[in-house]
Protein backbone atom coordinates (compact mmCIF):
# COMPACT_ATOMS: atom_id res chain seq x y z
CA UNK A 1 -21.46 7.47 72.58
CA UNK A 2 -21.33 3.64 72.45
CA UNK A 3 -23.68 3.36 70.05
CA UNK A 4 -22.08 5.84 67.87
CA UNK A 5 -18.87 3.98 67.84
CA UNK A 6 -20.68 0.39 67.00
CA UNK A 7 -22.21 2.61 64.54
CA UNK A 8 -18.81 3.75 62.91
CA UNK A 9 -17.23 -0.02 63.22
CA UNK A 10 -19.85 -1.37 61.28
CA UNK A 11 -19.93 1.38 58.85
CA UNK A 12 -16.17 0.74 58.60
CA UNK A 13 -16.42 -3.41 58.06
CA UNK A 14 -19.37 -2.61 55.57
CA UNK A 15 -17.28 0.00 53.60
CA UNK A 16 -14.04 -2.63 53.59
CA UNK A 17 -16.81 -5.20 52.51
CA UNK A 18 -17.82 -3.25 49.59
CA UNK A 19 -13.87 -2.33 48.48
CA UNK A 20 -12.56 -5.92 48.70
CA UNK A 21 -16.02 -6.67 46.51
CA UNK A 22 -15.04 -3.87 44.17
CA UNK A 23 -11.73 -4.80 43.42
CA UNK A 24 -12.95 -8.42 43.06
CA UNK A 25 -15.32 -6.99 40.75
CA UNK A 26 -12.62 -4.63 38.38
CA UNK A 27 -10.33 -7.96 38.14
CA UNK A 28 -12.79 -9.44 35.83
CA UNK A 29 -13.36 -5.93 34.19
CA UNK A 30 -12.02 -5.67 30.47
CA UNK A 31 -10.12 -2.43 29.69
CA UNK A 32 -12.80 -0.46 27.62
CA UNK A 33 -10.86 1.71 25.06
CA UNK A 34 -12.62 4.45 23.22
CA UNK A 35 -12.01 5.39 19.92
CA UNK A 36 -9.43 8.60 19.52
CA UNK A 37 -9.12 9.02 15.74
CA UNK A 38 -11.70 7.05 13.08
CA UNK A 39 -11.39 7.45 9.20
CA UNK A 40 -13.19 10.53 7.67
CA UNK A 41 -16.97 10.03 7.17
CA UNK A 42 -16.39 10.82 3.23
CA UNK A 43 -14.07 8.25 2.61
CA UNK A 44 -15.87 5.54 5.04
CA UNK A 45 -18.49 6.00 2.60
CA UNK A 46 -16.41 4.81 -0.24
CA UNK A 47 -15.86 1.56 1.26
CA UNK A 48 -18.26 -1.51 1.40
CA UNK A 49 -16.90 -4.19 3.70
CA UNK A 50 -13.13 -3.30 4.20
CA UNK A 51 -11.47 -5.91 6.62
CA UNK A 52 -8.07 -4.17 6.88
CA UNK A 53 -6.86 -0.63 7.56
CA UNK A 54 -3.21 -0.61 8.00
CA UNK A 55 -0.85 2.64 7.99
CA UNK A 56 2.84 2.88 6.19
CA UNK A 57 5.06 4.85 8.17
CA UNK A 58 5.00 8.02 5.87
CA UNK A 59 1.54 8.20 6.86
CA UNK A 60 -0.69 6.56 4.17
CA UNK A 61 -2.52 3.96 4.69
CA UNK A 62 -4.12 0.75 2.79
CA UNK A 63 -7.98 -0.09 2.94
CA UNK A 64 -8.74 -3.70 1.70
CA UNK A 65 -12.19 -4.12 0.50
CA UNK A 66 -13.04 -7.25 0.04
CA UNK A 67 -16.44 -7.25 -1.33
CA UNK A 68 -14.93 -4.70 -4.02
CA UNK A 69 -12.56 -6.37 -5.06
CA UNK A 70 -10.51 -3.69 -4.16
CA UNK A 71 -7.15 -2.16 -2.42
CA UNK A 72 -7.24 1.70 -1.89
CA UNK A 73 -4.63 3.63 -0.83
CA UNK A 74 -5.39 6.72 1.50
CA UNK A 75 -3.29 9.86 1.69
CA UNK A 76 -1.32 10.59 4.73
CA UNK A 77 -3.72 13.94 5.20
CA UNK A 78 -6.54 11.81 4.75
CA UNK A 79 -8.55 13.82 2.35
CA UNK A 80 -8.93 11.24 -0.48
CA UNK A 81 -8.87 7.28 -1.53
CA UNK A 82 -7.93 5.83 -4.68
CA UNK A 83 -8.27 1.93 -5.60
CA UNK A 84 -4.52 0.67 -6.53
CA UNK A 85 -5.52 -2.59 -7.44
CA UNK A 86 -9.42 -3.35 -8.70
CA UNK A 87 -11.25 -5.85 -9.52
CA UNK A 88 -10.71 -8.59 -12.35
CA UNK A 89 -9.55 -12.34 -12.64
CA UNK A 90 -6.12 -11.20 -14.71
CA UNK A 91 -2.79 -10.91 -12.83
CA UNK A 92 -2.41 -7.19 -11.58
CA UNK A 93 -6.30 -7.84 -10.66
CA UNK A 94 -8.55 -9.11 -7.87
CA UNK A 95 -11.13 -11.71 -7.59
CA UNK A 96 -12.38 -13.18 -4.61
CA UNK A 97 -9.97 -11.97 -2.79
CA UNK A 98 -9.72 -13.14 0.59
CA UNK A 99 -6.37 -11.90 2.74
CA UNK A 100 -3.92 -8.93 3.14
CA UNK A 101 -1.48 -7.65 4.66
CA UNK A 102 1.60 -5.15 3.87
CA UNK A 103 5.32 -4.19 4.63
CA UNK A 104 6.46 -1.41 6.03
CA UNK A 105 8.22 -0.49 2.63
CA UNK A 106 4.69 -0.09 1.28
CA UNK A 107 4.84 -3.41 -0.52
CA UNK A 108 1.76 -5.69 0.22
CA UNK A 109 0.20 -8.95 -0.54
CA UNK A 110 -3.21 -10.43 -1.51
CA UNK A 111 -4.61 -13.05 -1.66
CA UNK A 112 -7.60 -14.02 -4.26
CA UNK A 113 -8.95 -16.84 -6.31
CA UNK A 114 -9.79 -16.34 -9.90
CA UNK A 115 -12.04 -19.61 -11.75
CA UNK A 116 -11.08 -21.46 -8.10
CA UNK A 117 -7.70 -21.63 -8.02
CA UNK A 118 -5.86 -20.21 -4.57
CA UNK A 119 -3.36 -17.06 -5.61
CA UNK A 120 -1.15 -15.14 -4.23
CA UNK A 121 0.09 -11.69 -5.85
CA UNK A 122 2.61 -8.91 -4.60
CA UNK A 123 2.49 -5.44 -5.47
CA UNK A 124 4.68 -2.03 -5.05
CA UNK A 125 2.85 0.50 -3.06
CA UNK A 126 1.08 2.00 -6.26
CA UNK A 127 -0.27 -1.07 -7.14
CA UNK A 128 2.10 -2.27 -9.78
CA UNK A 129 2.30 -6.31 -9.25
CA UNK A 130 5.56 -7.32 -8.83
CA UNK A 131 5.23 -10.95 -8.80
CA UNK A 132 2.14 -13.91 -7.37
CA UNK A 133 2.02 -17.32 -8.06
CA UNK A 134 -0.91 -19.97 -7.68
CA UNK A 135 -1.27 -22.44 -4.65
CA UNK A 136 -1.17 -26.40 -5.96
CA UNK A 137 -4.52 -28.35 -4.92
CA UNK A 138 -7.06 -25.61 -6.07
CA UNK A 139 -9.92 -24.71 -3.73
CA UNK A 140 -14.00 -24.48 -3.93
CA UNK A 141 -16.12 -21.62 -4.22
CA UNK A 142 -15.75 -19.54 -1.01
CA UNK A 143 -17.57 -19.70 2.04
CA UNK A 144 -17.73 -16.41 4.45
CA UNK A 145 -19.92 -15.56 7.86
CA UNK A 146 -19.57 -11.92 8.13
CA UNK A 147 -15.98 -11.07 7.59
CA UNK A 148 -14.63 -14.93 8.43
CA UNK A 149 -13.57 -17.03 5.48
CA UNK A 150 -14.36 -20.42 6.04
CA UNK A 151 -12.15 -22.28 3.54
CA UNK A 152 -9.11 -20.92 1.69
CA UNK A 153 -6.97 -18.66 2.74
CA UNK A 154 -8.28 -16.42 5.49
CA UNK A 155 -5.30 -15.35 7.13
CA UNK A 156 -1.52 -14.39 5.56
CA UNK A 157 1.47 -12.66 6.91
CA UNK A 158 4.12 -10.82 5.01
CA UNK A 159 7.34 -10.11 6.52
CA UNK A 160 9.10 -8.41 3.31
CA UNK A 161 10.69 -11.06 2.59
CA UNK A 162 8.75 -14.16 2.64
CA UNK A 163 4.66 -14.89 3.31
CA UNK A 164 3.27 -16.96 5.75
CA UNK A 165 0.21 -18.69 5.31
CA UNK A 166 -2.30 -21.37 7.10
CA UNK A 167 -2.66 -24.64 4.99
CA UNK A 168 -3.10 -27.51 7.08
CA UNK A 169 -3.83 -29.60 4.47
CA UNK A 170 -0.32 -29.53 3.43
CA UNK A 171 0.28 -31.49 6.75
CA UNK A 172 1.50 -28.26 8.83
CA UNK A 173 0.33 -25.66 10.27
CA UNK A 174 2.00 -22.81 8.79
CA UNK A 175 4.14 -22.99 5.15
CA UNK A 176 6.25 -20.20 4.34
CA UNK A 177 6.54 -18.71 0.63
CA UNK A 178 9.42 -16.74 -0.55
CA UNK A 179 7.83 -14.15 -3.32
CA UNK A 180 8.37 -16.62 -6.12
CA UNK A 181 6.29 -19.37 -4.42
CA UNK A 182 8.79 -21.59 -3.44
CA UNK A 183 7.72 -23.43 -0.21
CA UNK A 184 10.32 -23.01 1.78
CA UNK A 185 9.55 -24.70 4.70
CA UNK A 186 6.12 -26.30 6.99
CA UNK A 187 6.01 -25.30 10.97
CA UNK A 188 4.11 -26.73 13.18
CA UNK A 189 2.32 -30.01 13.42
CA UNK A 190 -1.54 -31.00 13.33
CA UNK A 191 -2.96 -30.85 16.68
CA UNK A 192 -5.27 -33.94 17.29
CA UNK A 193 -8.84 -33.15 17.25
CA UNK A 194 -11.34 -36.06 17.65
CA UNK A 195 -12.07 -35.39 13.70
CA UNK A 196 -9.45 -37.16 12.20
CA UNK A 197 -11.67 -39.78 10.41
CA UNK A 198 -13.49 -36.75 9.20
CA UNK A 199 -10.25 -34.66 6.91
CA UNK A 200 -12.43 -31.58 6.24
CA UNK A 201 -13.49 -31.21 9.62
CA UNK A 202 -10.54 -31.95 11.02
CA UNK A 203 -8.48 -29.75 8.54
CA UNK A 204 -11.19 -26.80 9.81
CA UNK A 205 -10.05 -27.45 13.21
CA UNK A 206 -6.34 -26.86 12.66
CA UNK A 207 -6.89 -23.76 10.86
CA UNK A 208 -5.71 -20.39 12.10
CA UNK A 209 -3.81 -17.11 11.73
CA UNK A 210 0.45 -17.62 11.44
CA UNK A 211 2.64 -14.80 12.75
CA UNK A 212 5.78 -13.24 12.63
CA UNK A 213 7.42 -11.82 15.53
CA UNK A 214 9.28 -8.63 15.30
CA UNK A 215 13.06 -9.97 16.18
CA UNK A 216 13.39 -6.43 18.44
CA UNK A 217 10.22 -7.31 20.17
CA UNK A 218 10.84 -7.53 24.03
CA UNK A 219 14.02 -5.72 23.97
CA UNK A 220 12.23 -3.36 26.45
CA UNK A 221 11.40 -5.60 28.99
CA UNK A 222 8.19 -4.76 28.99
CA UNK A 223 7.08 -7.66 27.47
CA UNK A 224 7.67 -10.47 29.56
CA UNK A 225 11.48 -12.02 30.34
CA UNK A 226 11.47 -13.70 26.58
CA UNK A 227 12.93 -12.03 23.21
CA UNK A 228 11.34 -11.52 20.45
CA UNK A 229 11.65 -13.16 16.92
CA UNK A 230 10.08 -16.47 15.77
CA UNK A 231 6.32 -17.22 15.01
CA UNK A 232 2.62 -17.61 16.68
CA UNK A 233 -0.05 -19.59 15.22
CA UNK A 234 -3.50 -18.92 17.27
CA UNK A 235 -6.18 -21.56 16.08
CA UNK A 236 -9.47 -20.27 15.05
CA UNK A 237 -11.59 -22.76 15.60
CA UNK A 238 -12.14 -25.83 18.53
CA UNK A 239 -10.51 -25.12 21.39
CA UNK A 240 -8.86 -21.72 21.08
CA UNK A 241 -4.70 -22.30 21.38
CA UNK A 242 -1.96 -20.66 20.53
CA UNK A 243 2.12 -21.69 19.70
CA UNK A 244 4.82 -19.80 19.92
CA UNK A 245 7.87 -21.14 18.10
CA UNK A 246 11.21 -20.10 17.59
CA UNK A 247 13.14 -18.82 14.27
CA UNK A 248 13.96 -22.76 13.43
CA UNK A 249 10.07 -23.70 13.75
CA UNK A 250 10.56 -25.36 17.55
CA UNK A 251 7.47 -25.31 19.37
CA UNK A 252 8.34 -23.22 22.39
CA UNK A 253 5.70 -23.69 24.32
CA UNK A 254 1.68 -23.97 23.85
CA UNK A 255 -1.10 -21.74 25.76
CA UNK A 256 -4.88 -22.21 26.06
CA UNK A 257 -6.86 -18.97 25.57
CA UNK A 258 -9.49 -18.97 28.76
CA UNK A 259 -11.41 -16.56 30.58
CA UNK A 260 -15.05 -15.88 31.98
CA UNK A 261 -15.57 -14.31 28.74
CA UNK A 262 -15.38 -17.25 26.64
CA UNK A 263 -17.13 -19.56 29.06
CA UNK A 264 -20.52 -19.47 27.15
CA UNK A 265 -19.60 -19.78 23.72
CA UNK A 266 -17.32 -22.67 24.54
CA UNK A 267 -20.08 -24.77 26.00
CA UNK A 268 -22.46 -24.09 23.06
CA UNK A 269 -20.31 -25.36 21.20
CA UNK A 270 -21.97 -28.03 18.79
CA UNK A 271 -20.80 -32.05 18.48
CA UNK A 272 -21.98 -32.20 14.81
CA UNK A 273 -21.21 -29.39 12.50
CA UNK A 274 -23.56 -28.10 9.47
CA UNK A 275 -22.52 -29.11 6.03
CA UNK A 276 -22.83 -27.46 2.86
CA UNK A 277 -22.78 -29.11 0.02
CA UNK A 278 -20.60 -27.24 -3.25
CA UNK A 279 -20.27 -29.39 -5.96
CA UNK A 280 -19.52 -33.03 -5.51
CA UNK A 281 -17.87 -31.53 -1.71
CA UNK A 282 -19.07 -31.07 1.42
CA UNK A 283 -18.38 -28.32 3.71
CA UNK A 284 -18.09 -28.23 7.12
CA UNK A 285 -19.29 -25.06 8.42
CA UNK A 286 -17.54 -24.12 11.74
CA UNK A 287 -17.91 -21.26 13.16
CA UNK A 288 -14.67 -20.24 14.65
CA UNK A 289 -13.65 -18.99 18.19
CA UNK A 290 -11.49 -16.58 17.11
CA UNK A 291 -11.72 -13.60 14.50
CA UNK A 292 -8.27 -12.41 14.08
CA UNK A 293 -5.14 -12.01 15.88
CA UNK A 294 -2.23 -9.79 15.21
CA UNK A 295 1.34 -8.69 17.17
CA UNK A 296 2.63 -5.51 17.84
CA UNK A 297 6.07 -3.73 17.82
CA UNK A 298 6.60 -5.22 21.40
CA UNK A 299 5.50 -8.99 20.46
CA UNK A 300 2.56 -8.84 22.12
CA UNK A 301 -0.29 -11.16 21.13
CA UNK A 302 -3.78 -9.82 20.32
CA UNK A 303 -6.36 -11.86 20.02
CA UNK A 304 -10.06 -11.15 19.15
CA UNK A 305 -12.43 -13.71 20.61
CA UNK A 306 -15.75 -14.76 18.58
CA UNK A 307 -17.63 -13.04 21.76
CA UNK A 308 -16.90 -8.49 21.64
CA UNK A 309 -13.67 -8.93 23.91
CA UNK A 310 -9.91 -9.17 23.23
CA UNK A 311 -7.03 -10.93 25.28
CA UNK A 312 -3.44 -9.81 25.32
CA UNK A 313 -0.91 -11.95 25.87
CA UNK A 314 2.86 -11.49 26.51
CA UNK A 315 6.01 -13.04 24.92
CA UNK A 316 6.04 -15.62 27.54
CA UNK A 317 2.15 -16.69 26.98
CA UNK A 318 0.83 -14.99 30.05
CA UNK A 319 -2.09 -13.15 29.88
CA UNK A 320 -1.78 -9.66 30.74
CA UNK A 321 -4.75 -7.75 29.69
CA UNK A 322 -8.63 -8.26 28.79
CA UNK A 323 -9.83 -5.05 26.50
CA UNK A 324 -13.15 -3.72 24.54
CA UNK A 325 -12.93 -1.13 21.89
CA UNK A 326 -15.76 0.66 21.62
CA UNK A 327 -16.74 3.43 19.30
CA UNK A 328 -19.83 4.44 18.30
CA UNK A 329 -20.66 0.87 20.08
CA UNK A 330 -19.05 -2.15 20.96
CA UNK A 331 -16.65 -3.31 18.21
CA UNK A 332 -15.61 -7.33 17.90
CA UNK A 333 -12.23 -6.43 15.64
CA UNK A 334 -11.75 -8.10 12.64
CA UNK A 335 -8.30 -6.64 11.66
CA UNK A 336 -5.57 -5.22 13.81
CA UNK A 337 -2.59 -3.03 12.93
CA UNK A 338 -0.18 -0.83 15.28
CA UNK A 339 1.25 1.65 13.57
CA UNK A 340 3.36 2.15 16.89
CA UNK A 341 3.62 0.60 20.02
CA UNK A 342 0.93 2.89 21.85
CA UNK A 343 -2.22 2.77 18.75
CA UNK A 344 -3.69 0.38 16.88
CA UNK A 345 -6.24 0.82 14.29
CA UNK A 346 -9.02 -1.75 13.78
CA UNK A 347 -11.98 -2.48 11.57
CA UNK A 348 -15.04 -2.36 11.45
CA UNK A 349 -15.24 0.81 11.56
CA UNK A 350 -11.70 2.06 10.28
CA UNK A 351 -11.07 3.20 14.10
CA UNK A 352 -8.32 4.35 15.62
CA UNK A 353 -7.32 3.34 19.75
CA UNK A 354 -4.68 4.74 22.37
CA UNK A 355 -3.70 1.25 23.70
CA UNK A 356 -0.98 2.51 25.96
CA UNK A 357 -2.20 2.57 29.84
């Protein structure tokens, strides 16, 4: 009987050992989401390399092909795609086009660069351009790895109104447009990077992805204790950092993005950068840490890391989730958009994701 119970009492110690392990263990475990909804296999055929799939809130939705040339707009059942805006280096057209995004009016924004020259255009939800105008400075031949853009515009945000857009060269990090291409004002301020001496590389390291902040974000309180409205930038390449900053453009605070995750890539990170040479230029060519980011109706920040995971962070900058999105494999998003709270669709892949828990 004695050695039955020292038996049981080490049975018992071993099985709390192995629970306090476990739990140990599932705090460093991502959330693994699996797809619940994906884009028909006939019209994922149609598409080459789309790098957004957003959805209006009638239903339809907008596929942006980039190596088309091409914005296609799918039917709320579905059952067929047709190309609103093609290819071709005339207004109303698309040419290297590099960046989209649209309004929840149906309205959206591109934007391409036809003989070189940075543009931005607007069109109604048929495809009829409504207005664009062209960037001042011009820009080189692009420069992509995968689905990244390495110089240009690679990132843009349109809130219906005006267009935000990442051009540290201009001295901040993010201008905003109103739709006739007035600058209306810069937010945000270079960070220093060690490159200074060095403008392209240092330019490369102050690029990122600017975004709006729904005003009603937060209202819930399930977003952390601040409101919404205001701006993120999230920095795409160096050290990965993002701002928030309020509706003037004051820097409310700043946040590194860490975890185990990125531990690897960040000390493999190179001390001298490739070049390539375009012209009479040379081109820095740094890969960045982070593919995309994107906020959703609650103000959360999403952001996909280089490595297959993404981190979630609240209004106030805390960290409150680490998730994969798997499908028929592991998917490393390039595009986010929630059409609600609770999904988000992503590409590759045109997938759709419960993200609710």
């Amino acid at each position: 009987m004695i050695a039955a119970r020292v038996v049981t009492g080490a049975a018992a110690l071993l099985l709390i050992t192995i629970t306090l392990a476990s739990t140990a263990l599932l705090a460093w475990t991502a959330d693994v989401l699996q797809s619940v909804n994906a884009m028909p296999a006939h019209l994922a055929g149609t598409f080459n390399t789309p790098i957004a799939y957003q959805m209006q809130p009638d239903g339809t939705s907008y596929v942006f092909d980039r190596r088309e040339h091409t914005v296609y707009r799918i039917d709320a059942a579905r059952t067929k795609a047709a190309a609103v805006v093609q290819i071709g280096a005339e207004a109303g057209r698309l040419l290297q086009p590099s960046a989209f995004d649209s309004a929840e009016d149906g309205s959206f924004v591109v934007a391409d660069a036809p003989r070189n020259k940075e543009r931005i255009q607007i069109f109604y939800r048929d495809g009829f351009r409504v207005g664009g105008f062209e960037l001042t400075g011009g820009t080189l031949p692009r420069i992509t790895i995968d689905s990244l853009v390495l110089n240009g515009i690679g990132s843009l945000c349109f809130t219906g109104r005006t267009i935000l857009i990442s051009r540290p060269e201009t001295g901040g990090l993010i201008t905003e447009y109103d739709l006739y291409g007035r600058a209306l004002r810069t937010i945000g301020r270079l960070r220093a990077t060690g490159h200074e001496a060095d403008p392209a590389l240092h330019i490369a390291f102050n690029s990122g992805v600017p975004l709006a902040i729904p005003a009603k974000a937060g209202a819930s309180g399930g977003s952390g204790g601040s409101g919404g409205g205001g701006f993120y930038f999230v920095f795409q390449s160096g050290a990965p950092v993002f701002q928030r900053y309020d509706e003037n453009g004051t820097l409310l605070y700043e946040r590194r993005i860490q975890g185990r995750e990125l531990d690897t890539l960040l000390a493999q990170q190179p001390s001298k950068w490739p070049r390539r040479t375009i012209g009479e230029n040379e081109i820095p060519l740094v890969t960045p840490t982070v593919r995309t980011a994107r906020v959703d109706p609650e103000g959360r920040l999403w952001v996909s890391l280089a490595v297959p995971f993404t981190y979630v962070y609240d209004l106030d900058g805390d960290k409150i989730r680490t998730v994969q999105f798997r499908a028929a494999g592991l998917i490393a998003p390039t595009s986010f958009h929630f059409p609600s709270a609770s999904r988000v669709l992503v590409t590759p892949g045109l997938y759709e994701f419960q993200i609710s828990r």
